[in-house]
C-alpha atoms as a PDB file:
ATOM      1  CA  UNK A   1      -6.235 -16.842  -1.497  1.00  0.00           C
ATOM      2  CA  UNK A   2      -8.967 -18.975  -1.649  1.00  0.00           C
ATOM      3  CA  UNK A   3     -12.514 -17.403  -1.189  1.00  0.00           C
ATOM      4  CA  UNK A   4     -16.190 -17.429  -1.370  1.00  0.00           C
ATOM      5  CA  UNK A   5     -18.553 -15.317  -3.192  1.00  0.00           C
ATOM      6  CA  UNK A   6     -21.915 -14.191  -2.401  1.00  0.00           C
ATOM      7  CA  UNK A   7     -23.874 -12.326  -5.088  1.00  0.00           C
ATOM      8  CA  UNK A   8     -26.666  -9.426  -4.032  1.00  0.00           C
ATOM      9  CA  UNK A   9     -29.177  -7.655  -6.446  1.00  0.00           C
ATOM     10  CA  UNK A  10     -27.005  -8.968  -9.662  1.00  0.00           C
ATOM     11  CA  UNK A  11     -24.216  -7.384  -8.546  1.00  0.00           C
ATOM     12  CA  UNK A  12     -21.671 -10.204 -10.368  1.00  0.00           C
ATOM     13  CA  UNK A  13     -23.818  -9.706 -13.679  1.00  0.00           C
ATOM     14  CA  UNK A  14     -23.207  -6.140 -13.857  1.00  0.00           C
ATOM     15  CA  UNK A  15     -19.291  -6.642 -12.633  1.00  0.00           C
ATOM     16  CA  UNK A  16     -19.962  -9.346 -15.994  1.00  0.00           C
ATOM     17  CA  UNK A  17     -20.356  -5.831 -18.293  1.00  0.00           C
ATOM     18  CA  UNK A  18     -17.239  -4.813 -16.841  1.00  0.00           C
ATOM     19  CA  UNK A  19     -15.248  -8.128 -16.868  1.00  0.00           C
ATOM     20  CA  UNK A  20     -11.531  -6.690 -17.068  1.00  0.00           C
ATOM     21  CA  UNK A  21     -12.539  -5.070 -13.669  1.00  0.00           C
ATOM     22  CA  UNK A  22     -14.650  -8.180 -12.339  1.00  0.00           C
ATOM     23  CA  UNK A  23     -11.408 -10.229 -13.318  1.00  0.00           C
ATOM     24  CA  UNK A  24      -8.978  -7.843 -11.646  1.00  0.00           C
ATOM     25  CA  UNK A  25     -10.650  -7.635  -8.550  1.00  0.00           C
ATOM     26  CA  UNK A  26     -11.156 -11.520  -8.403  1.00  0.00           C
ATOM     27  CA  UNK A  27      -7.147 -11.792  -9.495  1.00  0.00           C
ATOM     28  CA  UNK A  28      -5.843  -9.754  -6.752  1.00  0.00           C
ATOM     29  CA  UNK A  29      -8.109 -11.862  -4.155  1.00  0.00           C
ATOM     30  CA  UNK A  30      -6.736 -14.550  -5.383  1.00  0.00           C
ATOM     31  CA  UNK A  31      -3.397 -13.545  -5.062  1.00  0.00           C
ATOM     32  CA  UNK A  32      -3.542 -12.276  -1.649  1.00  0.00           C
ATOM     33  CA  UNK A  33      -1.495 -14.102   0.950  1.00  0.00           C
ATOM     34  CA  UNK A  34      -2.595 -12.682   4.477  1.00  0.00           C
ATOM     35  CA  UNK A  35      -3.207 -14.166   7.706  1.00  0.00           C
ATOM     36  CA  UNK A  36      -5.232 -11.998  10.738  1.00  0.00           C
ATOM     37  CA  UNK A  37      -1.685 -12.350  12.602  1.00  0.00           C
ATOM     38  CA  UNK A  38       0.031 -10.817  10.943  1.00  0.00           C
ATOM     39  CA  UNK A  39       1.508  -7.444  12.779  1.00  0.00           C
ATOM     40  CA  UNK A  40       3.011  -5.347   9.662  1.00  0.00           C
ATOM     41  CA  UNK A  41       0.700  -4.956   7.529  1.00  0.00           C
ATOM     42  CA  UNK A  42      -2.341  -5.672   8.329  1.00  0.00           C
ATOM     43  CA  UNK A  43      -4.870  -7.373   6.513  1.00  0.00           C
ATOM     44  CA  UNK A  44      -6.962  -4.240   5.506  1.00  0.00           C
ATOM     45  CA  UNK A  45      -3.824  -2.624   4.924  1.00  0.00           C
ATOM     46  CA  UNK A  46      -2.499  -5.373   3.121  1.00  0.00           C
ATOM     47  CA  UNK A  47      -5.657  -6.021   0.885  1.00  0.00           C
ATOM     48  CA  UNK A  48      -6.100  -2.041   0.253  1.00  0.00           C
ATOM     49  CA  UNK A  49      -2.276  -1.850  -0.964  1.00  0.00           C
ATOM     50  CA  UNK A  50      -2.769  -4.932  -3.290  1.00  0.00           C
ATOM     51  CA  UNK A  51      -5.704  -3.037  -5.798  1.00  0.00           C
ATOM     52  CA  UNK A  52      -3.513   0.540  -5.022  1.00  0.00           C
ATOM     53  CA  UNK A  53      -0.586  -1.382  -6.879  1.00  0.00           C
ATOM     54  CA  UNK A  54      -3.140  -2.229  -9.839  1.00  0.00           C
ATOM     55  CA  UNK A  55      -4.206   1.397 -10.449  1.00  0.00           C
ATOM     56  CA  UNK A  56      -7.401   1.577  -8.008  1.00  0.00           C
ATOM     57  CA  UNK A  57      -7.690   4.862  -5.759  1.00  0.00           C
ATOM     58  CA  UNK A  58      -7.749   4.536  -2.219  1.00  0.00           C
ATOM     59  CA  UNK A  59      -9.905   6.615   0.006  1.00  0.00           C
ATOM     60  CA  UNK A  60     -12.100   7.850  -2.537  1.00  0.00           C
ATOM     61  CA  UNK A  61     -14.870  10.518  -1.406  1.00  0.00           C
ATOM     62  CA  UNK A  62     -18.215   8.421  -1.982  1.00  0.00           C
ATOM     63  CA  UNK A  63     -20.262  11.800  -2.275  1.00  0.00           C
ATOM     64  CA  UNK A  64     -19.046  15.526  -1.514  1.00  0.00           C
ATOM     65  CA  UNK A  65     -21.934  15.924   1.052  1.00  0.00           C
ATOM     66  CA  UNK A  66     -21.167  13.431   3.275  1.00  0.00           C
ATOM     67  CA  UNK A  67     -17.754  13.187   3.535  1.00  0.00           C
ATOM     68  CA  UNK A  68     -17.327   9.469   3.610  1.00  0.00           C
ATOM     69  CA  UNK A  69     -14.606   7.427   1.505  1.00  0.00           C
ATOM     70  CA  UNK A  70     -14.741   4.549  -0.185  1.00  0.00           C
ATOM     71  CA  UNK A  71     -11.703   2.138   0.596  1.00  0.00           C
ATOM     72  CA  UNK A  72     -11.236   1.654  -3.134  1.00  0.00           C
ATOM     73  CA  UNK A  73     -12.450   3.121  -6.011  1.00  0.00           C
ATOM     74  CA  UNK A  74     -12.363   1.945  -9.648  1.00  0.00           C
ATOM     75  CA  UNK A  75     -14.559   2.562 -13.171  1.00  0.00           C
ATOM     76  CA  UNK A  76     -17.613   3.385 -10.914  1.00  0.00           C
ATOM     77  CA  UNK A  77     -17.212  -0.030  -8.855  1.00  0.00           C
ATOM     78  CA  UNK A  78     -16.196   0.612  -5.197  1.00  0.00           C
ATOM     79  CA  UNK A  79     -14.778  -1.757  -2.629  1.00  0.00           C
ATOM     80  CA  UNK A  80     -14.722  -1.667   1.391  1.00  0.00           C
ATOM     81  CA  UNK A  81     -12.758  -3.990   3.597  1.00  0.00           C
ATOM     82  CA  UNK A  82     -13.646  -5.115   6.641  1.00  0.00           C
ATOM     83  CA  UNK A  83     -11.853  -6.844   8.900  1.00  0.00           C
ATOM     84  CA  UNK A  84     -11.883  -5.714  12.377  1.00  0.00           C
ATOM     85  CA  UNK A  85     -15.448  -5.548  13.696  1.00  0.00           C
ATOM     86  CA  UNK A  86     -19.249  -6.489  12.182  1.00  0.00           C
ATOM     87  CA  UNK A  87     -20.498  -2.931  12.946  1.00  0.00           C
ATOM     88  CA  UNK A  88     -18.710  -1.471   9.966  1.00  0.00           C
ATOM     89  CA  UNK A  89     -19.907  -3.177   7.480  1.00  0.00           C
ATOM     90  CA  UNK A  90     -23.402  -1.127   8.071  1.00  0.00           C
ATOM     91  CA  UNK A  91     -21.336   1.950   7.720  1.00  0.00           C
ATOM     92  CA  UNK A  92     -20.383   0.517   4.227  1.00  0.00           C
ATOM     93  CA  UNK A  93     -23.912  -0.217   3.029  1.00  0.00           C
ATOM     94  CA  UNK A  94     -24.855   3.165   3.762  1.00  0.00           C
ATOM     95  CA  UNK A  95     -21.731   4.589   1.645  1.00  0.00           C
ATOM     96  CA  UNK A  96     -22.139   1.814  -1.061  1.00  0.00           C
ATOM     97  CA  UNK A  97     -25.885   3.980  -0.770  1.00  0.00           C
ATOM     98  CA  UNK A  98     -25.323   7.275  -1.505  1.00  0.00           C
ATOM     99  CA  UNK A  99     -23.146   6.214  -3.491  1.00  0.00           C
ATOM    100  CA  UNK A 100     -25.240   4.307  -5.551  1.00  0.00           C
ATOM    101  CA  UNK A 101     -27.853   7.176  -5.270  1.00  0.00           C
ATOM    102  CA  UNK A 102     -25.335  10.572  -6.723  1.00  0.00           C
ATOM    103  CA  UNK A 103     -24.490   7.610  -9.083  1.00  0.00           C
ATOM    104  CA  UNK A 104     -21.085   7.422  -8.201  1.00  0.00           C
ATOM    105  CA  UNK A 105     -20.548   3.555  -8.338  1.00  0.00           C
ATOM    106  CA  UNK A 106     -22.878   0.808  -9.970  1.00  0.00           C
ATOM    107  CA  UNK A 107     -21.891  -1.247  -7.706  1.00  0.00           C
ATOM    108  CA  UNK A 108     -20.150  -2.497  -4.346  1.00  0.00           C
ATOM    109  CA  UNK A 109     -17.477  -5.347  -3.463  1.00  0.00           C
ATOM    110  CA  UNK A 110     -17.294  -5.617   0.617  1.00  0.00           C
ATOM    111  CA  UNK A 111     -14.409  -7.841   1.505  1.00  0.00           C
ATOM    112  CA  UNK A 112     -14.518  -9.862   4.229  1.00  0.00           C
ATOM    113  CA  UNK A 113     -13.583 -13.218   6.236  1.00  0.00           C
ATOM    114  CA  UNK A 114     -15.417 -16.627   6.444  1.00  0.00           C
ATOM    115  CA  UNK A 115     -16.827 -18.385   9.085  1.00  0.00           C
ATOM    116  CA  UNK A 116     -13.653 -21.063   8.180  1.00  0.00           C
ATOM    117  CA  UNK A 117     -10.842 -18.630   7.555  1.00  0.00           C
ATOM    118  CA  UNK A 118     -11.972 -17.092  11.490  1.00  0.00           C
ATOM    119  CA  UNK A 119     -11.826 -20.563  13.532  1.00  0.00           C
ATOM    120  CA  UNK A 120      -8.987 -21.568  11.138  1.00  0.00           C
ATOM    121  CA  UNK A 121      -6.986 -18.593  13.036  1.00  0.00           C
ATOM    122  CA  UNK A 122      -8.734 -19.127  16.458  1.00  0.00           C
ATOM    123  CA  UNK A 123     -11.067 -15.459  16.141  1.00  0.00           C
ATOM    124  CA  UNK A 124     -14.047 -16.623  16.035  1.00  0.00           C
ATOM    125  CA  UNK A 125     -16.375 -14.633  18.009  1.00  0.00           C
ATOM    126  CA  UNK A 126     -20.008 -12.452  17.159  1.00  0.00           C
ATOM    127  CA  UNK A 127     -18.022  -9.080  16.530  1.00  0.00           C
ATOM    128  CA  UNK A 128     -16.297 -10.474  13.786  1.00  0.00           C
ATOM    129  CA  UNK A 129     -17.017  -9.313  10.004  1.00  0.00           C
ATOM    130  CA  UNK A 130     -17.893 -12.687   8.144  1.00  0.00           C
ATOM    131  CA  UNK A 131     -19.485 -13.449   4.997  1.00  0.00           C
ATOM    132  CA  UNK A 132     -21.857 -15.653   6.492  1.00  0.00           C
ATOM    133  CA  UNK A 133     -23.562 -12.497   8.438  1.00  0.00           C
ATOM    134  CA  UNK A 134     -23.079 -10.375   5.966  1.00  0.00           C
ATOM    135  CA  UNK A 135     -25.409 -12.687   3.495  1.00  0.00           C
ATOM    136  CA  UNK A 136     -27.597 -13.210   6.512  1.00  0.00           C
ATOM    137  CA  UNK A 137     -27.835  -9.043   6.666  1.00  0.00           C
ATOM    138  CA  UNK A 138     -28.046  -8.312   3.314  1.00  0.00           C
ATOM    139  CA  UNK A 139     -31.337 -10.242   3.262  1.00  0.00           C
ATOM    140  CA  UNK A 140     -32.490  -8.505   6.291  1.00  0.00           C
ATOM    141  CA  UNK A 141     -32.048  -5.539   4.744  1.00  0.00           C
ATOM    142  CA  UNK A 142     -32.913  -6.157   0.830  1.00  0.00           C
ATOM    143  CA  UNK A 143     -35.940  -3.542   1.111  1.00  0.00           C
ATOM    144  CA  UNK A 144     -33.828  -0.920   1.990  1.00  0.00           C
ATOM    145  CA  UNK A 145     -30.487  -1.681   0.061  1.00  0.00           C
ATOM    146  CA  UNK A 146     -31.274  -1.621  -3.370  1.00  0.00           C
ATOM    147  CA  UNK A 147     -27.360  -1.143  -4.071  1.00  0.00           C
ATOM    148  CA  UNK A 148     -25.736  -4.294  -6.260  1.00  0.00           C
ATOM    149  CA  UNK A 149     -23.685  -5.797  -3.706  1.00  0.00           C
ATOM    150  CA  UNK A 150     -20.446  -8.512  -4.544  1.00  0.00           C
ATOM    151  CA  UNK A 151     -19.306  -9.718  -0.944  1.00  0.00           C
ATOM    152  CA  UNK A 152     -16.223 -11.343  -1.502  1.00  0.00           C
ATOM    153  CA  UNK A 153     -15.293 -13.857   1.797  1.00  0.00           C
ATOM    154  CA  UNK A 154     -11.027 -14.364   2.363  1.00  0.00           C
ATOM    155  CA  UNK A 155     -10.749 -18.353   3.078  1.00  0.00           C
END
């Protein structure tokens, strides 16, 4: 599947130190073959089950105190996917966070659509996760995420 890549706080040089993982990750991306349609699965599913085939661990605790889970987990690099509403993808800074803080993960791939792939299916609208906003939040936020971020947008 075609995609675009946005890089935050060198996140794509360190995935560089681990290239059979950086490779992997862009692999599977590529590979993927999803639409927002479709009923069974769905796209997070679909994504999540594509790097579960591949070895990575799904629903990984991101620290014992709080409880949260990664979507995917990997060699200390973990991945969320978002594709139902903008709103979450705050929820998956702050994990990518403590994460980042116990030292859990180096750093964090957040999966998302594009501005194209989302008027290409006719769901455009402001709740939808996009890597256009996400960039656009990222920099809002770059004094209070240090965490290396690779945001990965599905075309």
């Amino acid at each position: 599947m075609r995609n675009r890549i946005h890089n935050f706080r060198f996140a794509e040089e360190i995935l560089n130190s681990k290239l059979s993982i950086k490779k992997e990750i862009l692999q599977i991306v590529d590979d993927l073959q999803i639409t927002p349609k479709q009923n069974n699965p769905k796209p997070h599913k679909a994504i999540q089950e594509a790097f579960f085939s591949k070895g990575w661990k799904q629903e990984e605790i991101a620290t014992k105190s709080s409880g949260m889970r990664f979507d995917l987990f990997k060699d200390k690099v973990a991945i969320e996917i978002e594709t139902s509403h903008i709103i979450h993808t705050y929820k998956d800074y702050l994990k990518f966070l403590l994460g980042f803080n116990e030292e859990k993960i180096e750093v964090g791939v957040e999966i998302v659509y594009t501005k194209k792939f989302l008027e290409k299916y006719g769901l455009k609208n402001k709740s939808m996760p996009e890597l256009e906003k996400v960039v656009k939040d990222l920099s809002l936020f770059r004094s209070t995420i240090p965490v290396p971020i690779l945001v990965i947008g599905l075309e």
